[in-house]
N, C-alpha and C. Protein backbone atom coordinates (compact mmCIF):
# COMPACT_ATOMS: atom_id res chain seq x y z
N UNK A 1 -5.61 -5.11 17.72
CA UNK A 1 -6.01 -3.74 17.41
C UNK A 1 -4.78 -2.85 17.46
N UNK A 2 -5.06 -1.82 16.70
CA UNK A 2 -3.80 -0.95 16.53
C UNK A 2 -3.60 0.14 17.65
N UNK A 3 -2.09 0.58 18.04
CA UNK A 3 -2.49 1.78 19.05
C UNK A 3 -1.59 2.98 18.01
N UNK A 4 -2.64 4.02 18.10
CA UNK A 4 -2.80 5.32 17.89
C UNK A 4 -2.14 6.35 18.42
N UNK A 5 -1.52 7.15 18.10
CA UNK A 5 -0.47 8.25 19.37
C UNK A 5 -1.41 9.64 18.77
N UNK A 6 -1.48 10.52 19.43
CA UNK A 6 -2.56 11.39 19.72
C UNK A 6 -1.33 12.36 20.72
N UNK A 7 -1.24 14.31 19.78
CA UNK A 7 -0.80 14.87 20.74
C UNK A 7 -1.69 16.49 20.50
N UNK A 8 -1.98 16.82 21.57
CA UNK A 8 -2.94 17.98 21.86
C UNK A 8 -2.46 18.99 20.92
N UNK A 9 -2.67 20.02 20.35
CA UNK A 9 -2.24 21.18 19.69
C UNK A 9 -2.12 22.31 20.85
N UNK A 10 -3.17 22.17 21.70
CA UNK A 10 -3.07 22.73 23.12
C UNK A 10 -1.88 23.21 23.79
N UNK A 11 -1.99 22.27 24.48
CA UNK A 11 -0.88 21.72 25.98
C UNK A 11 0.29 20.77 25.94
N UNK A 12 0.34 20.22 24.62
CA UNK A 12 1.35 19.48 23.79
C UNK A 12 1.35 18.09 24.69
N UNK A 13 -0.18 17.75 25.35
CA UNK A 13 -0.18 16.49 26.00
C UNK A 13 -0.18 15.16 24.87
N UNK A 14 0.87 13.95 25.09
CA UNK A 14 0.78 13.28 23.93
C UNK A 14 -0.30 11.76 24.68
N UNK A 15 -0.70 11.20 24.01
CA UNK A 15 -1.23 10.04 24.53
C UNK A 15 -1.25 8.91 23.35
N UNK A 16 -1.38 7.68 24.03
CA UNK A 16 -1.20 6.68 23.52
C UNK A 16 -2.78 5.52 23.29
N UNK A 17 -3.64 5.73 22.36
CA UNK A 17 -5.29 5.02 22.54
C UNK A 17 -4.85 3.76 21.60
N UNK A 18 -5.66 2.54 21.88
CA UNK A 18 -5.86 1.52 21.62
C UNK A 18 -7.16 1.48 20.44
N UNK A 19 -7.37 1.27 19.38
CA UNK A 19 -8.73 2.00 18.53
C UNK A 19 -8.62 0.80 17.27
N UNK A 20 -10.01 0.22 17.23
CA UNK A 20 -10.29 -0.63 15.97
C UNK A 20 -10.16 0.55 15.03
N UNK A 21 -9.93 -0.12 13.68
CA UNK A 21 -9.69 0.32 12.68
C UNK A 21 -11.17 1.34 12.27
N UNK A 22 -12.04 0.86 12.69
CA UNK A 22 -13.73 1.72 12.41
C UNK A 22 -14.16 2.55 13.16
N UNK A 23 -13.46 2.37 14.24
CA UNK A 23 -13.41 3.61 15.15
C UNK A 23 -13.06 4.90 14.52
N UNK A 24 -13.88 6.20 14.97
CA UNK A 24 -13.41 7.48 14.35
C UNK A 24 -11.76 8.00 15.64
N UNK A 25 -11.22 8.64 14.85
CA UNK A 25 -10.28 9.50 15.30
C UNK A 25 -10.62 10.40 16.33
N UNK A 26 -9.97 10.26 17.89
CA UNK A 26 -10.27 11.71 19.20
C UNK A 26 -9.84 12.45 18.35
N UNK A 27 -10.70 13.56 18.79
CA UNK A 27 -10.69 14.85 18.15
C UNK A 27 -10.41 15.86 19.45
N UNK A 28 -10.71 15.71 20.76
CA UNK A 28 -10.83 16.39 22.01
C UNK A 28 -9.68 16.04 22.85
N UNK A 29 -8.82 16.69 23.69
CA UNK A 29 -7.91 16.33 24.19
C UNK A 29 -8.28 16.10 25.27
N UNK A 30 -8.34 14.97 26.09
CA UNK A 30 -8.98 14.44 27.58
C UNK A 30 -8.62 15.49 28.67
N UNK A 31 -7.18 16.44 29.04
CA UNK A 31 -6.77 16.99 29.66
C UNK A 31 -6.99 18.75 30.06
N UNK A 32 -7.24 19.13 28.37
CA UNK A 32 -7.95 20.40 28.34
C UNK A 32 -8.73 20.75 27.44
N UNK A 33 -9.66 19.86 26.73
CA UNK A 33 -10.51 19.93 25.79
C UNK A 33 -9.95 20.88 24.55
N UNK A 34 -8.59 20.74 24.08
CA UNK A 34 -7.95 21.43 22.71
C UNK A 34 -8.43 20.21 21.51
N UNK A 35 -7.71 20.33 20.62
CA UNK A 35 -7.90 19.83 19.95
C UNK A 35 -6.58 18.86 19.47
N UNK A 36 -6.94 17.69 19.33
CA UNK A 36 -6.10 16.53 19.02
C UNK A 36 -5.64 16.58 17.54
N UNK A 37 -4.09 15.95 17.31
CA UNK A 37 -3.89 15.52 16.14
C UNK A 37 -3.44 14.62 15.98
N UNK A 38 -3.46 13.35 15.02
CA UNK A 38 -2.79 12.12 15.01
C UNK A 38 -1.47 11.78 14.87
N UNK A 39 -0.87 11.53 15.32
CA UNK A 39 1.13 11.09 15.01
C UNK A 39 0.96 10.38 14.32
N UNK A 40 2.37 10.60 13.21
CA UNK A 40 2.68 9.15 12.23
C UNK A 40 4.09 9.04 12.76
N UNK A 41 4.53 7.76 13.13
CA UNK A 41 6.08 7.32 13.19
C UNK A 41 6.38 6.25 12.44
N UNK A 42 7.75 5.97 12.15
CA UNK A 42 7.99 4.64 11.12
C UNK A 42 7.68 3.32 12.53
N UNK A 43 7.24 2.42 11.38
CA UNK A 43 6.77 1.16 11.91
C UNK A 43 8.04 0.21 11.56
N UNK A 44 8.02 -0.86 12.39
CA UNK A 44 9.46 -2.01 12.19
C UNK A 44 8.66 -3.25 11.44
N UNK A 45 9.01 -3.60 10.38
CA UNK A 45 8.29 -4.55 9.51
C UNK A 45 9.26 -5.93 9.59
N UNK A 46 8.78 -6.75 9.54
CA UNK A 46 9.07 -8.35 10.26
C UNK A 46 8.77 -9.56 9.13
N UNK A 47 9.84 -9.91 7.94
CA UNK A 47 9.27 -10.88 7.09
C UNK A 47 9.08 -12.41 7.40
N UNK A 48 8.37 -12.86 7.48
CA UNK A 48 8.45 -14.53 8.28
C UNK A 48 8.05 -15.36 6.59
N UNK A 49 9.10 -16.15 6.75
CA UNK A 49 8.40 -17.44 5.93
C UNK A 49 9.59 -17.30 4.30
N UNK A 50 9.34 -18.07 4.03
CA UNK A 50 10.19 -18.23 2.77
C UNK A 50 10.19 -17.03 1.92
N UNK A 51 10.87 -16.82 0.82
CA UNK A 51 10.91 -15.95 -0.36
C UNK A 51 11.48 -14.61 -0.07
N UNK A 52 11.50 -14.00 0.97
CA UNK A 52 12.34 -12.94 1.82
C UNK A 52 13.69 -12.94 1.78
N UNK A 53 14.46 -13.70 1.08
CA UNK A 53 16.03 -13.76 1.26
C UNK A 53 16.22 -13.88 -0.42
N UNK A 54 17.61 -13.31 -0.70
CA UNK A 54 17.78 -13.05 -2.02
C UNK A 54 17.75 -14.25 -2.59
N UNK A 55 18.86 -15.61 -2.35
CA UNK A 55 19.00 -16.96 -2.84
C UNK A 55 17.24 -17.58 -2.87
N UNK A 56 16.54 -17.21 -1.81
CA UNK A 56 14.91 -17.47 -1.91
C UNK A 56 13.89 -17.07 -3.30
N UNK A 57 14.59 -15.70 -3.54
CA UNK A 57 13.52 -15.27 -4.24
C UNK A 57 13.82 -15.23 -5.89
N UNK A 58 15.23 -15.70 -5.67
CA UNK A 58 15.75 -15.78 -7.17
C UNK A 58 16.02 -17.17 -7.39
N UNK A 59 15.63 -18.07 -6.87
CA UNK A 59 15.93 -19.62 -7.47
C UNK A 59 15.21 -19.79 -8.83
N UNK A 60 14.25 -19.58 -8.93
CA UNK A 60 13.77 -20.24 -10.65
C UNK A 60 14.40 -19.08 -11.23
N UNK A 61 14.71 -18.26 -11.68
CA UNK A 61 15.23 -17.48 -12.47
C UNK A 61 16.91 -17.74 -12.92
N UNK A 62 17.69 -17.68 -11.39
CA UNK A 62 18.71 -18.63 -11.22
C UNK A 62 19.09 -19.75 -11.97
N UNK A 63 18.09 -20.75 -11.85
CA UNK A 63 18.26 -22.10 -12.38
C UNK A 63 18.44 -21.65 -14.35
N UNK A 64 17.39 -20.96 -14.50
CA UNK A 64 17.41 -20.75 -16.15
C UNK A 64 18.56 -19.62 -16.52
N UNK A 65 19.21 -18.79 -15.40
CA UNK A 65 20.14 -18.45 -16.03
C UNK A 65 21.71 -19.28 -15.93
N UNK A 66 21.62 -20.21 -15.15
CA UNK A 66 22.64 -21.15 -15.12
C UNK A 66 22.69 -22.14 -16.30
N UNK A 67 21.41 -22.40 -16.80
CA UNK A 67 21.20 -23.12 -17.78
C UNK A 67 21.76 -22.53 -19.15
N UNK A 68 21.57 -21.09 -18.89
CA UNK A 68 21.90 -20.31 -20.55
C UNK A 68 23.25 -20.03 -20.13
N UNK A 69 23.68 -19.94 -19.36
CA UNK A 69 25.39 -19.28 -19.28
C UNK A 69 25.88 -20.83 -19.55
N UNK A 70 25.57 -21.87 -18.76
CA UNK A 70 26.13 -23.67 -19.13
C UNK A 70 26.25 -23.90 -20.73
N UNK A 71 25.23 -23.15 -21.43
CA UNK A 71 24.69 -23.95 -22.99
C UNK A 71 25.49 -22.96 -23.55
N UNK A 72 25.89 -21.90 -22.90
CA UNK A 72 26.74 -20.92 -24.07
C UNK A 72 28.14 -20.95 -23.90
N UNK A 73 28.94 -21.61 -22.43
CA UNK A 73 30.10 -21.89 -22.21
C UNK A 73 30.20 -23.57 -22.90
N UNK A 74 29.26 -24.27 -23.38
CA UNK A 74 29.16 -25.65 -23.69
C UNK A 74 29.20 -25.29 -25.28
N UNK A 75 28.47 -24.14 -26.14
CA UNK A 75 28.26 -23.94 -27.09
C UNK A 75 30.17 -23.17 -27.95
N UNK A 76 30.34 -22.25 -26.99
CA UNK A 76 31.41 -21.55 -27.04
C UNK A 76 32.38 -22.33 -26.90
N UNK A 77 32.87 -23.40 -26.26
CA UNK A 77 33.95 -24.40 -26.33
C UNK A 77 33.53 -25.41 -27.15
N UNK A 78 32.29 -25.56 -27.57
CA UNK A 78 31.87 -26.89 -28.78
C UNK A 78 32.63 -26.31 -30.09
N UNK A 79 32.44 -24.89 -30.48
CA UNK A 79 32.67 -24.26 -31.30
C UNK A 79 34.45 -23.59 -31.35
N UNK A 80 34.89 -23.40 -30.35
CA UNK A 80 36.54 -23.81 -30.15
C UNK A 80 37.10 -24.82 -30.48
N UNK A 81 36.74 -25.35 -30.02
CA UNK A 81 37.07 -27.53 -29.98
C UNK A 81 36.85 -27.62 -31.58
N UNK A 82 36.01 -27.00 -32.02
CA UNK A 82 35.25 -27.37 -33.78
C UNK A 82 36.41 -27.09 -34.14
N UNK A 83 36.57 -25.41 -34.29
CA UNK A 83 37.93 -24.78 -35.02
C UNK A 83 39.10 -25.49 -34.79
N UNK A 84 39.55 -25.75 -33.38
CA UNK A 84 40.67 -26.37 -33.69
C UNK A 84 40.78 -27.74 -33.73
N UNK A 85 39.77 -28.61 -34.02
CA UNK A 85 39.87 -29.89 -34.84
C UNK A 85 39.79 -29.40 -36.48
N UNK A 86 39.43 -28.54 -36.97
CA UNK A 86 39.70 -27.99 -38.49
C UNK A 86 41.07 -27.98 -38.44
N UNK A 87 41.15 -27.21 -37.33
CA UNK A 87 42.63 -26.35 -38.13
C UNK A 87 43.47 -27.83 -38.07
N UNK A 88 43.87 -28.45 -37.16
CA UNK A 88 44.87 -29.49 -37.11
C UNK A 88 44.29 -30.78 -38.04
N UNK A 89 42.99 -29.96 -38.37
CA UNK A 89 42.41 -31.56 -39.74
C UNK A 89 43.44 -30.94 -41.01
N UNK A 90 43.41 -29.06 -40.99
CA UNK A 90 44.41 -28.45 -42.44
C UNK A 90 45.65 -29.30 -41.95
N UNK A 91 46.12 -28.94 -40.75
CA UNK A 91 47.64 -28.83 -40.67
C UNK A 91 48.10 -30.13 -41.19
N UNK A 92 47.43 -31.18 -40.92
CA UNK A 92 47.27 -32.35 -41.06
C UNK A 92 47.53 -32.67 -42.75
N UNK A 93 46.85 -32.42 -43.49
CA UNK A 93 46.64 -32.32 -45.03
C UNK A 93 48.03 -31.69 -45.72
């Protein structure tokens, strides 16, 4: 269950309640019957388990762009290698 921070508008008493999620919101301040309002603070978020790390979450994408940069450095020197077996097939002639 979640805990709730709660501070009086009153008497600026803050408190700390323990409250299922279906539970309604104190509205009454236990100390001088003012009226309560709810706190928001940042929460610390905790990733467990695979896919959370950059090398994790980019492997299949990775793999196919290794594949297209391989076929275009394989394509781009097939096509070097071409030209200059031409040219030294002219020089040749």
């Amino acid at each position: 269950m979640p805990t709730y921070q709660y501070a009086c508008t009153e008497c600026d008493e803050r408190l700390e309640v323990v409250q299922k999620f279906s539970d309604d919101p104190l509205t009454e301040c236990p100390s001088c019957k003012g009226r309560l309002r709810k706190l928001f603070s940042a929460v610390g978020i905790v990733f467990k388990g695979s896919g959370f790390y950059r090398t994790d979450s980019r492997s299949s994408s990775n793999s196919n762009g290794k594949s297209s940069s391989d076929s275009s450095s394989s394509s781009s020197s097939g096509s070097s290698s071409g030209s200059s077996d031409k040219a030294a097939a002219g020089t040749g002639n």
